[in-house]
C-alpha atoms as a PDB file:
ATOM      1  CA  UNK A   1      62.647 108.091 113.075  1.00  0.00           C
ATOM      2  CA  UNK A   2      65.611 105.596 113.145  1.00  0.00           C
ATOM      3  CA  UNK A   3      68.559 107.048 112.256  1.00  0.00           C
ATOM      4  CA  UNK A   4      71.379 105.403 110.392  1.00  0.00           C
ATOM      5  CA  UNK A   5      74.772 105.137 109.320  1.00  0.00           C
ATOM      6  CA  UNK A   6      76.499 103.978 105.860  1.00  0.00           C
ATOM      7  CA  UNK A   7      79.915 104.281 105.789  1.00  0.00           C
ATOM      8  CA  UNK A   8      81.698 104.339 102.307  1.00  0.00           C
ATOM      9  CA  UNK A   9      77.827 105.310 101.495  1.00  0.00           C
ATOM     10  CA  UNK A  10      79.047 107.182  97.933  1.00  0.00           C
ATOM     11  CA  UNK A  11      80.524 103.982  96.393  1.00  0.00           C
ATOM     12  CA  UNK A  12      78.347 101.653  94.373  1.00  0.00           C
ATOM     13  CA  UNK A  13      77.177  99.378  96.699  1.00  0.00           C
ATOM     14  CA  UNK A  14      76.663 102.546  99.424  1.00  0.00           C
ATOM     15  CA  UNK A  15      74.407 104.730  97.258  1.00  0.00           C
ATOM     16  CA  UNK A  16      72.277 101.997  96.738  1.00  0.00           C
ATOM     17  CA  UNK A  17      72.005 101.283 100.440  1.00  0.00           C
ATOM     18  CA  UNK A  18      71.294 105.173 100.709  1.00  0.00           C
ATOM     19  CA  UNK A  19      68.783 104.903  98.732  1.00  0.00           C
ATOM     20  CA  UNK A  20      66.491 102.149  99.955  1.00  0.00           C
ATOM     21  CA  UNK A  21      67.200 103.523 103.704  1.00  0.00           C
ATOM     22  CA  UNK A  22      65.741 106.712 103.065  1.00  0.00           C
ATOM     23  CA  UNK A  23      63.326 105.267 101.253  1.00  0.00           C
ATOM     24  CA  UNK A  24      62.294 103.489 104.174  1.00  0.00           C
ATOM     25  CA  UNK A  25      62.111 106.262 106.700  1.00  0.00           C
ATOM     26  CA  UNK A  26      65.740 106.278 108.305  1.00  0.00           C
ATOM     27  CA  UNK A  27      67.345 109.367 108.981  1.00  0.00           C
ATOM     28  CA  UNK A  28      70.416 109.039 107.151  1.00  0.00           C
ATOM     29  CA  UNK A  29      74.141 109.730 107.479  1.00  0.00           C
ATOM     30  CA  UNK A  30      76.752 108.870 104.514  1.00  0.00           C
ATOM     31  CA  UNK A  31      80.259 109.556 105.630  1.00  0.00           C
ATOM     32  CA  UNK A  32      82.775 109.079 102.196  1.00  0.00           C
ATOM     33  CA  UNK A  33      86.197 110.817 101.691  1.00  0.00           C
ATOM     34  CA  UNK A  34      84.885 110.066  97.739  1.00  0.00           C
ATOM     35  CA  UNK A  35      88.012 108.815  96.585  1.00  0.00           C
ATOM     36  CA  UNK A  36      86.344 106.005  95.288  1.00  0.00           C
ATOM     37  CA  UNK A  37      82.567 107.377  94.296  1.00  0.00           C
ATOM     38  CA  UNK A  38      80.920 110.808  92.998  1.00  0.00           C
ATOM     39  CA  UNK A  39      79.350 113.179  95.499  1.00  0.00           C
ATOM     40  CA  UNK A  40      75.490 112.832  95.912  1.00  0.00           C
ATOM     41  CA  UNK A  41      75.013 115.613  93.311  1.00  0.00           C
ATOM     42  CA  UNK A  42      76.228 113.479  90.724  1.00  0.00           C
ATOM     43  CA  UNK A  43      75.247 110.378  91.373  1.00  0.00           C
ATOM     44  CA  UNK A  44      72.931 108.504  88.601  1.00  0.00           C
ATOM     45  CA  UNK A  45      69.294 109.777  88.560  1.00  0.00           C
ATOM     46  CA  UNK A  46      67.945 106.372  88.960  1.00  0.00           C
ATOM     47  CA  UNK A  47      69.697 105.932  92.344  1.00  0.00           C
ATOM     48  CA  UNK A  48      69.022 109.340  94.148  1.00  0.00           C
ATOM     49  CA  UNK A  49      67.325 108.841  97.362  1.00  0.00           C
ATOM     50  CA  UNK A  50      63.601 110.660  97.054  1.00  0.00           C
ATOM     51  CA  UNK A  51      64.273 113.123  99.904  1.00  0.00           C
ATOM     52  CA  UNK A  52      67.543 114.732 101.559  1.00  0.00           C
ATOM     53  CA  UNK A  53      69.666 113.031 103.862  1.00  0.00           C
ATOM     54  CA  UNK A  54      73.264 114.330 105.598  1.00  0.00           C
ATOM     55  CA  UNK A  55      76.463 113.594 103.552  1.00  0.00           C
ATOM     56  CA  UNK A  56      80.086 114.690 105.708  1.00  0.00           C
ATOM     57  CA  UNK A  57      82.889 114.539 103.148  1.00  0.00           C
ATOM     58  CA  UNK A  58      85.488 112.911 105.887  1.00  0.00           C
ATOM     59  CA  UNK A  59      87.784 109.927 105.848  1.00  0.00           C
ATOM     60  CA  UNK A  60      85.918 107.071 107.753  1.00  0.00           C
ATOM     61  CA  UNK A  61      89.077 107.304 110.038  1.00  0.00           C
ATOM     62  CA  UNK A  62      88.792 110.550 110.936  1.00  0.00           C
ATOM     63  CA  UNK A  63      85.017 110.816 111.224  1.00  0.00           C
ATOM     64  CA  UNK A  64      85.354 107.704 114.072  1.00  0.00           C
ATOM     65  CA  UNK A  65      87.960 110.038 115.926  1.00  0.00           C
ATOM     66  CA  UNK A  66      85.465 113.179 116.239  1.00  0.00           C
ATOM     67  CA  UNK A  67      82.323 111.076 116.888  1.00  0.00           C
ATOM     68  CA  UNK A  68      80.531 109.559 119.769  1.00  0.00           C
ATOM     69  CA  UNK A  69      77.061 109.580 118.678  1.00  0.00           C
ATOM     70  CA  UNK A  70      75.339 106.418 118.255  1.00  0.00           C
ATOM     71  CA  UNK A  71      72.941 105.443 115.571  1.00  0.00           C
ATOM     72  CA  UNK A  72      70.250 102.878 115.030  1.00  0.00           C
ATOM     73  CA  UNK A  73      71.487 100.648 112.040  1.00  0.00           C
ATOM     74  CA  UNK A  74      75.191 100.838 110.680  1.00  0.00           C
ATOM     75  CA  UNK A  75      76.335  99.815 107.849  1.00  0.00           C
ATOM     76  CA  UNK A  76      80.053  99.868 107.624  1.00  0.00           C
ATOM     77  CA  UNK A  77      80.873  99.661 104.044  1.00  0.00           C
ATOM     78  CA  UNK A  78      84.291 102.016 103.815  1.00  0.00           C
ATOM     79  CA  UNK A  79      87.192 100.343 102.158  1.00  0.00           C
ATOM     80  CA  UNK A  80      89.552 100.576  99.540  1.00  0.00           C
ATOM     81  CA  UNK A  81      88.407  98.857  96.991  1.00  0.00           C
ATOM     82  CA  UNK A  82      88.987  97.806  92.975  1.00  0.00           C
ATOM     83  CA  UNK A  83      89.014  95.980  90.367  1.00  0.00           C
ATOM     84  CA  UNK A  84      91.276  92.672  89.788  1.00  0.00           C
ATOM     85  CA  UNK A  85      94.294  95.316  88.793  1.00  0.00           C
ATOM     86  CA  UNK A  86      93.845  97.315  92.146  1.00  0.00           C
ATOM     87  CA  UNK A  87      93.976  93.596  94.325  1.00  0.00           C
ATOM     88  CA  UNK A  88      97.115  92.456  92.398  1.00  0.00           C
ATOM     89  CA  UNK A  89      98.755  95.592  91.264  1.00  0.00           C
ATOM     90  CA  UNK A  90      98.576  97.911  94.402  1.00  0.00           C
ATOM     91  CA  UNK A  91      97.986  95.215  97.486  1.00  0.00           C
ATOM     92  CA  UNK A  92      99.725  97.780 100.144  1.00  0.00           C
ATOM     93  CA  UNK A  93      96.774 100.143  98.919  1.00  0.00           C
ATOM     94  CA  UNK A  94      94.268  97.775  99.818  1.00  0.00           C
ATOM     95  CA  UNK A  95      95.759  97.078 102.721  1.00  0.00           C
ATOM     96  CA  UNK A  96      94.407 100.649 104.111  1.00  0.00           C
ATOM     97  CA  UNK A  97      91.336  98.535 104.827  1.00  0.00           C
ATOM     98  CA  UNK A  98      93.147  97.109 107.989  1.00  0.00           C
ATOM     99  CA  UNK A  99      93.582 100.312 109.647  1.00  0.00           C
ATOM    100  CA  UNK A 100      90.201 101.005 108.444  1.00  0.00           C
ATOM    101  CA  UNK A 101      88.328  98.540 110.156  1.00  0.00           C
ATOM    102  CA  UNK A 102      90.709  98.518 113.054  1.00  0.00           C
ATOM    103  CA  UNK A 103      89.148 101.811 113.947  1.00  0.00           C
ATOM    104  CA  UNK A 104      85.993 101.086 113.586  1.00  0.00           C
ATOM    105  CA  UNK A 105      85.511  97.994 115.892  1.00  0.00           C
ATOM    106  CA  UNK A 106      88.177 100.073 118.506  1.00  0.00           C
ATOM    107  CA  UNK A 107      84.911 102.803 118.014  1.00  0.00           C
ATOM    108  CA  UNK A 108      81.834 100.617 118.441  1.00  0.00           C
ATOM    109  CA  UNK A 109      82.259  99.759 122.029  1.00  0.00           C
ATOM    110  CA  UNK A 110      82.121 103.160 122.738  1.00  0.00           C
ATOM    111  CA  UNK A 111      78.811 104.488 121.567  1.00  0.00           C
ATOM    112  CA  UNK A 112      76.363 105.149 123.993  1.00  0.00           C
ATOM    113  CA  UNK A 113      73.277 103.643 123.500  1.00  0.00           C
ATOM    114  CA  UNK A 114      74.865 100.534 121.524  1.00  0.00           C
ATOM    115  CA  UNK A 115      73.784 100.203 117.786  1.00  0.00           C
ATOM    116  CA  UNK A 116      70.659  98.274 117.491  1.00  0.00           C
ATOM    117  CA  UNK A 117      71.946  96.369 114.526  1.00  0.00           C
ATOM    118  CA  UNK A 118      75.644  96.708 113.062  1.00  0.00           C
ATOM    119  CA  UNK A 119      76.206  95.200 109.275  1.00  0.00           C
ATOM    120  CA  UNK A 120      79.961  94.797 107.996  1.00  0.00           C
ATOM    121  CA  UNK A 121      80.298  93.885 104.278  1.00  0.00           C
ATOM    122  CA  UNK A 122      83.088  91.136 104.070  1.00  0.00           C
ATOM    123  CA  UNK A 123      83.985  89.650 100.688  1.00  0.00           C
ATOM    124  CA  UNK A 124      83.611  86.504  99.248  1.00  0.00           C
ATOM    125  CA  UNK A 125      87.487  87.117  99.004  1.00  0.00           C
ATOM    126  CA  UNK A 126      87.567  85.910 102.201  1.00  0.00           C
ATOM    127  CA  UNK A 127      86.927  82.226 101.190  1.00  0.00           C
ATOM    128  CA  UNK A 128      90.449  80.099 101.076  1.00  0.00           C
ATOM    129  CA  UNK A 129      91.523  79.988  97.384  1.00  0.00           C
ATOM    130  CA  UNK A 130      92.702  76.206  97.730  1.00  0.00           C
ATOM    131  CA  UNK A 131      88.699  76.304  97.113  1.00  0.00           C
ATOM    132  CA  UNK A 132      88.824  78.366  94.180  1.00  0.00           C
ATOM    133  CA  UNK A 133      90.783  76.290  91.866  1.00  0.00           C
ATOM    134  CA  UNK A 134      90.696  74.983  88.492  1.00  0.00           C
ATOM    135  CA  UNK A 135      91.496  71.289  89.506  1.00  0.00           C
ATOM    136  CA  UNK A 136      89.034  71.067  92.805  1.00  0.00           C
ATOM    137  CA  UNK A 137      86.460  73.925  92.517  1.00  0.00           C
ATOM    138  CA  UNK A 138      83.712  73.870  95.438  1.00  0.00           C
ATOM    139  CA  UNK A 139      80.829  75.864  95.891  1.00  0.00           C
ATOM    140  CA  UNK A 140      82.018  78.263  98.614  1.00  0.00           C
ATOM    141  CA  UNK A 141      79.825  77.678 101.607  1.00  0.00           C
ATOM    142  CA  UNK A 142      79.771  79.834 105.187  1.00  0.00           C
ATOM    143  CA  UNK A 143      81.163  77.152 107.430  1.00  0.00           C
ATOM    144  CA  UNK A 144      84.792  76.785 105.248  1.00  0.00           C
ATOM    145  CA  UNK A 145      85.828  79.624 107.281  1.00  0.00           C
ATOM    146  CA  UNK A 146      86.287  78.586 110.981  1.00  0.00           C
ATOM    147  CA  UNK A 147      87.943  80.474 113.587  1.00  0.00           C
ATOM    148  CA  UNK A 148      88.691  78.298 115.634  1.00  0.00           C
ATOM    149  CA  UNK A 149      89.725  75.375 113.145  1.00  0.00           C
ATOM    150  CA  UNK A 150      91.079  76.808 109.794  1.00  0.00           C
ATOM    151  CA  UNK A 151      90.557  80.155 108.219  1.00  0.00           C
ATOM    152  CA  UNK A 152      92.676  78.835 104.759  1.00  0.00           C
ATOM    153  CA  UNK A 153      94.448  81.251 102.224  1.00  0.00           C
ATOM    154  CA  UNK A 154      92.317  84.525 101.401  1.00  0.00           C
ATOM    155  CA  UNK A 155      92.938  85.835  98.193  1.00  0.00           C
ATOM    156  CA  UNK A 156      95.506  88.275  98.620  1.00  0.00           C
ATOM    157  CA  UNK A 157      95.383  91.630 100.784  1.00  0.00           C
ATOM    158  CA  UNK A 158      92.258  92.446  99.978  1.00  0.00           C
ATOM    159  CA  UNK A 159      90.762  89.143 101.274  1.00  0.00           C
ATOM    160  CA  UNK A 160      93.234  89.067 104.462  1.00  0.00           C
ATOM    161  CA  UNK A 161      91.806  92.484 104.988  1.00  0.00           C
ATOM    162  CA  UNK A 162      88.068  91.545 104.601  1.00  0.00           C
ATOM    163  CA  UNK A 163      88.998  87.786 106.816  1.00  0.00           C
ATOM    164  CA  UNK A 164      90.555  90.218 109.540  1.00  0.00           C
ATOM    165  CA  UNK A 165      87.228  92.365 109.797  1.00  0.00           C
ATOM    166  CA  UNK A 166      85.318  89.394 110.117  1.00  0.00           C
ATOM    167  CA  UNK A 167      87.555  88.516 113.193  1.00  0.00           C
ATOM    168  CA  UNK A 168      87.387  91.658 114.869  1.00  0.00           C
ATOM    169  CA  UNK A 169      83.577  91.371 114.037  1.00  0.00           C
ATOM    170  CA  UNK A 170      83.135  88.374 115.649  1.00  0.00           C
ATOM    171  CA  UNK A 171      84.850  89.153 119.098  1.00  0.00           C
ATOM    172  CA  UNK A 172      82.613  92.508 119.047  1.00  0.00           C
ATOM    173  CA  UNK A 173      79.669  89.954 119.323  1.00  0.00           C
ATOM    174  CA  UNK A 174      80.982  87.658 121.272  1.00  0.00           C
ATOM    175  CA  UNK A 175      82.888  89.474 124.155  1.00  0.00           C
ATOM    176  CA  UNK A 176      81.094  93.466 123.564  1.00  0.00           C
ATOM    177  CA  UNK A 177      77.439  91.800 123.031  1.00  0.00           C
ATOM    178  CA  UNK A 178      77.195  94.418 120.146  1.00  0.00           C
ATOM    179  CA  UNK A 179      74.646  93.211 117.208  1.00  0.00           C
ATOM    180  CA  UNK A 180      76.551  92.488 114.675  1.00  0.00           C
ATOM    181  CA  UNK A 181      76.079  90.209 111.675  1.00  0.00           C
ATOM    182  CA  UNK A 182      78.308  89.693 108.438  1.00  0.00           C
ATOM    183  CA  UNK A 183      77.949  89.206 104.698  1.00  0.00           C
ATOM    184  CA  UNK A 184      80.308  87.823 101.645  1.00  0.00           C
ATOM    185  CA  UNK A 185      78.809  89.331  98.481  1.00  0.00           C
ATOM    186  CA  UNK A 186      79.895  87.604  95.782  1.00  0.00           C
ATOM    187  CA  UNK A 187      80.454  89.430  92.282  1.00  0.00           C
ATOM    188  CA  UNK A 188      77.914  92.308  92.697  1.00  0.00           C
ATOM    189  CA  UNK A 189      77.077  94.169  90.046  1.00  0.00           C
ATOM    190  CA  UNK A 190      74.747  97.035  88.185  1.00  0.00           C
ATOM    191  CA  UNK A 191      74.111  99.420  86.034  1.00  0.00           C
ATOM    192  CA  UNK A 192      75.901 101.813  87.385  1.00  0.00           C
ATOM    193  CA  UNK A 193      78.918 100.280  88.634  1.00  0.00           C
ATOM    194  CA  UNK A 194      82.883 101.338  87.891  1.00  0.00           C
ATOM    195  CA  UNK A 195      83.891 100.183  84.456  1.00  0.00           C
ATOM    196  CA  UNK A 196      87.249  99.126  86.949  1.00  0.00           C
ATOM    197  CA  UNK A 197      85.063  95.831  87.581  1.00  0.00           C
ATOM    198  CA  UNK A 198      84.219  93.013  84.534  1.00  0.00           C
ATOM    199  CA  UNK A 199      80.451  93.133  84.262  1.00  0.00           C
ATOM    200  CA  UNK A 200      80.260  97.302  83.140  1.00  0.00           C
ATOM    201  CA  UNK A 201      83.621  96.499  81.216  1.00  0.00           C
ATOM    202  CA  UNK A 202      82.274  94.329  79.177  1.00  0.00           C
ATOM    203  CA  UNK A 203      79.044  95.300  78.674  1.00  0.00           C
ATOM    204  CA  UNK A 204      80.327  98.463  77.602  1.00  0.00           C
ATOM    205  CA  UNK A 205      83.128  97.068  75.191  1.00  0.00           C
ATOM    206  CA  UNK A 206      79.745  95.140  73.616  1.00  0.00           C
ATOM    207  CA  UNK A 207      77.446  98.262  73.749  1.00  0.00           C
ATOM    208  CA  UNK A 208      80.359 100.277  71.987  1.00  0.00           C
ATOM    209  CA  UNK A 209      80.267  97.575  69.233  1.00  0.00           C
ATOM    210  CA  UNK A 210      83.580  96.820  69.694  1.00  0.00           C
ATOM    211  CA  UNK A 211      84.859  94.180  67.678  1.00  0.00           C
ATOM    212  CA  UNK A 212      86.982  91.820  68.589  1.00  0.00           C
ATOM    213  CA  UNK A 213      84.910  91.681  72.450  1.00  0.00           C
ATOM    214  CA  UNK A 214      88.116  91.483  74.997  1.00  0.00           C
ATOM    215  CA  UNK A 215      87.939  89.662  78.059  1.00  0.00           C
ATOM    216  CA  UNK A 216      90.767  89.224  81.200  1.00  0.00           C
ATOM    217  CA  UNK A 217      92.677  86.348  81.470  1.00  0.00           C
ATOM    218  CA  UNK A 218      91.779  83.049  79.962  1.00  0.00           C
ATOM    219  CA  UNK A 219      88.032  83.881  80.270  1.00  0.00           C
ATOM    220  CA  UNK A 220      87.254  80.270  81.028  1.00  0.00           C
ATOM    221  CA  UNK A 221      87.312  81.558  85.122  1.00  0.00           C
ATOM    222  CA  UNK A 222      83.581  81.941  86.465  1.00  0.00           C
ATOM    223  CA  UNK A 223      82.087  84.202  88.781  1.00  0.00           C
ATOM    224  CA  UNK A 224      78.500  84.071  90.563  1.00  0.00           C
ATOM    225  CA  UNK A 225      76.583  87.376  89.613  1.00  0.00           C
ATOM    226  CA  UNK A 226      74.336  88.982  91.650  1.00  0.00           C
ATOM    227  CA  UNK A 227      72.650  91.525  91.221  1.00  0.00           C
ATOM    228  CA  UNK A 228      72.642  94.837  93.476  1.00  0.00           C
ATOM    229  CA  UNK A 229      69.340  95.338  93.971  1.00  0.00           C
ATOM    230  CA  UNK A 230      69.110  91.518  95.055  1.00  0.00           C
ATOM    231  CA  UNK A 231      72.021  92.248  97.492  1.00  0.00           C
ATOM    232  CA  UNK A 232      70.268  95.525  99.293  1.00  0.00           C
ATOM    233  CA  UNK A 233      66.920  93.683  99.468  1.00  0.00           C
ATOM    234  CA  UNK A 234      68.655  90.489 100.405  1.00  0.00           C
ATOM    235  CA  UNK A 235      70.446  92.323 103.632  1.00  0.00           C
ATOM    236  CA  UNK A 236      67.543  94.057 104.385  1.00  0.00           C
ATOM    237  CA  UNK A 237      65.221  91.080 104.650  1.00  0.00           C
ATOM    238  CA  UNK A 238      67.718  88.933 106.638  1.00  0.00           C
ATOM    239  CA  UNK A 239      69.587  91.289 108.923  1.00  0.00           C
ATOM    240  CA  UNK A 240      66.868  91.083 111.404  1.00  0.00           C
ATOM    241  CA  UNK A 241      66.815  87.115 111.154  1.00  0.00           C
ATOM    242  CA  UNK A 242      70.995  86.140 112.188  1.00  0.00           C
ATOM    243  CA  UNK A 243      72.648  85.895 115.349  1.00  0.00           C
ATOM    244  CA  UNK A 244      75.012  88.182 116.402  1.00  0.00           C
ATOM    245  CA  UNK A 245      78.674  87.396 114.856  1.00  0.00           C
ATOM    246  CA  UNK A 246      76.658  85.089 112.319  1.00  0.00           C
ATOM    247  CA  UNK A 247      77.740  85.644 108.352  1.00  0.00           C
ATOM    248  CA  UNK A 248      75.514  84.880 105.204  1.00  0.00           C
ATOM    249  CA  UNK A 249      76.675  84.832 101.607  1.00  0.00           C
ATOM    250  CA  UNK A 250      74.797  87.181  98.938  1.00  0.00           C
ATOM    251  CA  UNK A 251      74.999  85.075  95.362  1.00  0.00           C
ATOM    252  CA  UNK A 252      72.793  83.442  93.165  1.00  0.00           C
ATOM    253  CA  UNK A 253      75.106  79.800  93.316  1.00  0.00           C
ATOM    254  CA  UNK A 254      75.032  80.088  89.504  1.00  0.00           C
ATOM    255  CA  UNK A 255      78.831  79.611  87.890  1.00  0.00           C
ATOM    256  CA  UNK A 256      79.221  82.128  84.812  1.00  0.00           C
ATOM    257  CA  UNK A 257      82.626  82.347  83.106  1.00  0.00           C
ATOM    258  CA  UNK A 258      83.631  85.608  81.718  1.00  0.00           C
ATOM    259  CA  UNK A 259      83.497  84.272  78.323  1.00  0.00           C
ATOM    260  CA  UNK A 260      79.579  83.171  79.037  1.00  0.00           C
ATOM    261  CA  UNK A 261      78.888  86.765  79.865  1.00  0.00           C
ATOM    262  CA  UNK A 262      80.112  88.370  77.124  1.00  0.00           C
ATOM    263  CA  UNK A 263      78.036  86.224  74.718  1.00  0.00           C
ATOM    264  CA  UNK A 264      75.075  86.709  76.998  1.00  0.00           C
ATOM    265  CA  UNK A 265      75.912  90.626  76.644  1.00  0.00           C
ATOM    266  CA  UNK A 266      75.930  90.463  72.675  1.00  0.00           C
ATOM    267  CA  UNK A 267      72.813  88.798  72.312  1.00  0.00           C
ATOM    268  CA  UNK A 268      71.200  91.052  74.279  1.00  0.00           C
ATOM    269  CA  UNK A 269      72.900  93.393  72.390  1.00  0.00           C
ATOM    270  CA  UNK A 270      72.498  92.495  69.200  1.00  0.00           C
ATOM    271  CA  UNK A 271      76.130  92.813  68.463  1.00  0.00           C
ATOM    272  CA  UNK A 272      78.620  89.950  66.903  1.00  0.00           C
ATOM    273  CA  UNK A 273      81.662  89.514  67.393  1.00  0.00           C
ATOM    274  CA  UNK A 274      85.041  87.312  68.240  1.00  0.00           C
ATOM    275  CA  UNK A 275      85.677  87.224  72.072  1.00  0.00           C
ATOM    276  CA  UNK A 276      89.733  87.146  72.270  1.00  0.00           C
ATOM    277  CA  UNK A 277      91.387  86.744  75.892  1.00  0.00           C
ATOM    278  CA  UNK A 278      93.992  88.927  76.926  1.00  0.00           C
ATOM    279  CA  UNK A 279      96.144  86.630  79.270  1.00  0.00           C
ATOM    280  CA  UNK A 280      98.439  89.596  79.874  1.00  0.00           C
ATOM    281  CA  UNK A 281      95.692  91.375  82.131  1.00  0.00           C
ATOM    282  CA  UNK A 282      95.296  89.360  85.490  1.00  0.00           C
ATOM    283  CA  UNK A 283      92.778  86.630  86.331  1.00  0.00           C
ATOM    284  CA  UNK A 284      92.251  85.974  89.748  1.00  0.00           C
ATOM    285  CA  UNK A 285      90.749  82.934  91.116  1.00  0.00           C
ATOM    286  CA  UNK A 286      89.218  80.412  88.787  1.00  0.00           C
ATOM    287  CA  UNK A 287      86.527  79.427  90.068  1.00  0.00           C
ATOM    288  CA  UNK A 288      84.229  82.063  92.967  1.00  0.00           C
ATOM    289  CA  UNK A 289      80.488  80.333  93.361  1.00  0.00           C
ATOM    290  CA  UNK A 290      78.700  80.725  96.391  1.00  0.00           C
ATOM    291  CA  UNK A 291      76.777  78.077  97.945  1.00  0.00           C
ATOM    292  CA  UNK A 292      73.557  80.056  98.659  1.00  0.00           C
ATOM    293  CA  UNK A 293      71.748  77.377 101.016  1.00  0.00           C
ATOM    294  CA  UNK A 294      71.627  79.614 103.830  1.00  0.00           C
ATOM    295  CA  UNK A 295      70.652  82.434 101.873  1.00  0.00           C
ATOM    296  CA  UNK A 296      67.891  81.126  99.907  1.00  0.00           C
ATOM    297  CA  UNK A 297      65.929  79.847 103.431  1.00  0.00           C
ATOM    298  CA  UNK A 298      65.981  83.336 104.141  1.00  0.00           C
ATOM    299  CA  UNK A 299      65.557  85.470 100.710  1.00  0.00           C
ATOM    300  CA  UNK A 300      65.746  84.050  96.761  1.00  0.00           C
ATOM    301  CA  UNK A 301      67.453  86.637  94.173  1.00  0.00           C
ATOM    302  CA  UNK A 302      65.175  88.085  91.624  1.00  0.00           C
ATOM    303  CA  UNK A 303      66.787  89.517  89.066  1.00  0.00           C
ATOM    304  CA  UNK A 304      68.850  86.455  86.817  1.00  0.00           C
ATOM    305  CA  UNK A 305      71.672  87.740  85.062  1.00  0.00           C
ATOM    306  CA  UNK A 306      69.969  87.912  81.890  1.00  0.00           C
ATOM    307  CA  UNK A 307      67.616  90.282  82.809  1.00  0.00           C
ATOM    308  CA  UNK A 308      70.864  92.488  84.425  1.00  0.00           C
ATOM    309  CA  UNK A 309      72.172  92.389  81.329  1.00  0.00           C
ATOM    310  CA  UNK A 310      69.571  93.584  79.657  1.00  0.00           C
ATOM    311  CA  UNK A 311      68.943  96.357  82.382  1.00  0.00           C
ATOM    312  CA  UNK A 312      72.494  97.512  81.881  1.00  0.00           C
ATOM    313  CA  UNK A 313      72.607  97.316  78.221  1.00  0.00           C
ATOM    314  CA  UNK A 314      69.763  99.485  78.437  1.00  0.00           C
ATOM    315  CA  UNK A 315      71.081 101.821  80.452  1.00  0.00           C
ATOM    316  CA  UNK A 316      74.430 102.452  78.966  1.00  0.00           C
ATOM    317  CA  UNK A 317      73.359 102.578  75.777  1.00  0.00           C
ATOM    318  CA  UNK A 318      71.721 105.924  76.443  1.00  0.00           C
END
C-alpha cells in the first residue's frame, strides 16, 4: 500500500483530497494545526473518507522539524489562507505561507527514499495582475509566468507567497531531481466550502431568501469556477502525465462575474430578488480566467457551474 501525505489535509480543498486517496488505497497521513478547517470528526458526511486514516494535529512547521520519513505521494497543501478580506485586510498573516513553504522544500531533500511524486498547490494568484485588468483582460495562460524572463506583479502577499513556492519548487526539480509538479486552481469551489469565500456566500444569502442579494465590490469582476471535485479528479488524472517542475492550471476558461452567479443561484433557487453591490467590501482583480489549453489535452471538467449550483443549493438548504 502507497502511503501518502496531505498537508493542510483538514481545509476544504484537503479533505477532499483525503477522501479520494483513501478511497483509492493510499495509506494516509493529514497533518493540520486546524486553524483553518474542522477536525475529521466533524467534517461533512458527504466527504468522510470510507475507512480510517492517521490525522496528527501539528503545525506543518513543526511536523517537518520532527520528521524524516518519506512517503509515496505528497501533497503539500498547508497555507494560510482566506477570503478577499483575509488577502487585503491581514497580508502579514498570509505572509506565514513563506516560512511555510520555506520549510518544506528545506525538508524534501532530506527524505530517504525520495517522494515518488510531490504536488504543491500554487494559486492562480500567482498570475501578474497587469493581466487581470478591466481595460486589457487576458485569459491567464501557464507560460505568462517565466523565471527566467518576467514573473510580473502577483496579487498581493498571498500571490508573492504562492509565486515564491513555485520558485523554490522549481529548483527542487531542477537541481534535487525530486518529482515535483505544480498547479494554479482557479476559483475552486463546493458545497462545503467557508462562507469566507463568494460562491457559499452567496449561495447562502440566496438560499436564506435574502432580499436585496449582496454582492462585493462592483460585481461586474469575473471569476472562472471550478468545481472541487473537477479539481481532485483533474490532479489525479494528470499528475502522472507532467514533467518535473512543470505547472498546469485547474479552471473551466469560462468568465462568470459575481453578479452572473448570483442570478444563476436564484434561479436555481427559485428566489427573486434585487442584487445591490457593496463597493465598500473589497474587489480584487477584475478579471481571473484561466486559459485551460493545457488542461483540457489532459482532463475536461465535468461538473458546469450550473449544476454546482444546484448541488450546493441543495445541500445548504438542508
Amino acid at each position: 500500500m502507497e502511503r501518502a501525505l496531505i498537508t493542510g489535509g483538514c481545509g476544504f480543498v484537503g479533505r477532499h483530497f483525503t477522501q479520494d486517496l483513501v478511497r483509492r488505497g493510499y495509506d494516509v497521513t493529514v497533518v493540520d494545526d486546524l486553524s483553518a478547517g474542522p477536525a475529521p470528526a466533524d467534517w461533512p458526511a458527504f466527504v468522510r473518507p470510507p475507512r480510517d486514516f492517521r490525522f496528527l494535529r501539528a503545525d506543518a512547521r513543526d511536523f517537518f522539524k520532527e520528521t524524516t520519513q518519506s512517503f509515496d505521494l505528497i501533497l503539500h497543501l498547508s497555507a494560510v489562507v482566506g477570503g478577499r478580506l483575509t488577502i487585503e485586510g491581514d497580508p502579514l498573516k498570509v505572509a506565514t505561507d513563506l516560512a511555510i513553504d520555506a520549510m518544506f522544500f528545506n525538508w524534501l531533500p532530506k527524505l530517504k527514499p525520495a517522494p515518488k511524486k510531490v504536488i504543491y498547490f500554487s494559486s492562480s494568484a500567482a498570475y501578474p495582475t497587469r493581466f487581470q485588468t478591466s481595460q486589457s483582460p487576458k485569459l491567464l495562460s501557464e507560460e505568462m509566468i517565466d523565471f527566467n524572463e518576467d514573473i510580473g506583479q502577483p496579487d498581493m502577499t498571498y500571490g508573492w507567497s504562492k509565486l515564491t513556492g513555485e520558485f523554490l519548487a522549481k529548483f527542487s526539480a531542477e537541481q534535487y531531481g525530486l518529482n515535483v509538479v505544480m498547479y494554479r486552481p482557479f476559483s475552486g469551489y463546493g458545497e462545503d466550502q467557508h462562507l469566507s469565500y463568494p460562491f457559499p456566500s452567496i449561495v447562502t444569502r440566496v438560499v436564506n431568501k435574502e432580499s436585496p442579494i449582496t454582492i462585493w465590490g462592483s460585481g461586474n469582476q469575473t471569476r472562472d469556477f471550478i468545481h472541487i471535485d473537477d479539481c481532485v479528479e483533474g490532479v489525479m488524472v494528470t499528475m502522472n502525465q507532467m514533467a518535473p517542475g512543470e505547472c498546469l492550471n485547474l479552471g473551466w476558461g469560462r468568465s462568470t462575474s459575481f453578479y452572473e452567479l448570483a442570478k444563476i443561484c436564484m434561479k436555481t433557487a427559485g428566489h427573486d430578488a434585487e442584487i445591490i453591490a457593496d463597493t465598500t467590501k473589497p474587489e480584487g482583480v477584475f478579471a481571473r480566467v484561466a486559459d485551460c489549453t493545457r488542461f483540457f489535452r489532459l482532463y475536461k471538467p465535468r461538473i458546469t457551474l450550473e449544476e454546482g449550483v444546484e448541488r450546493a443549493v441543495r445541500y445548504l438548504s438542508k
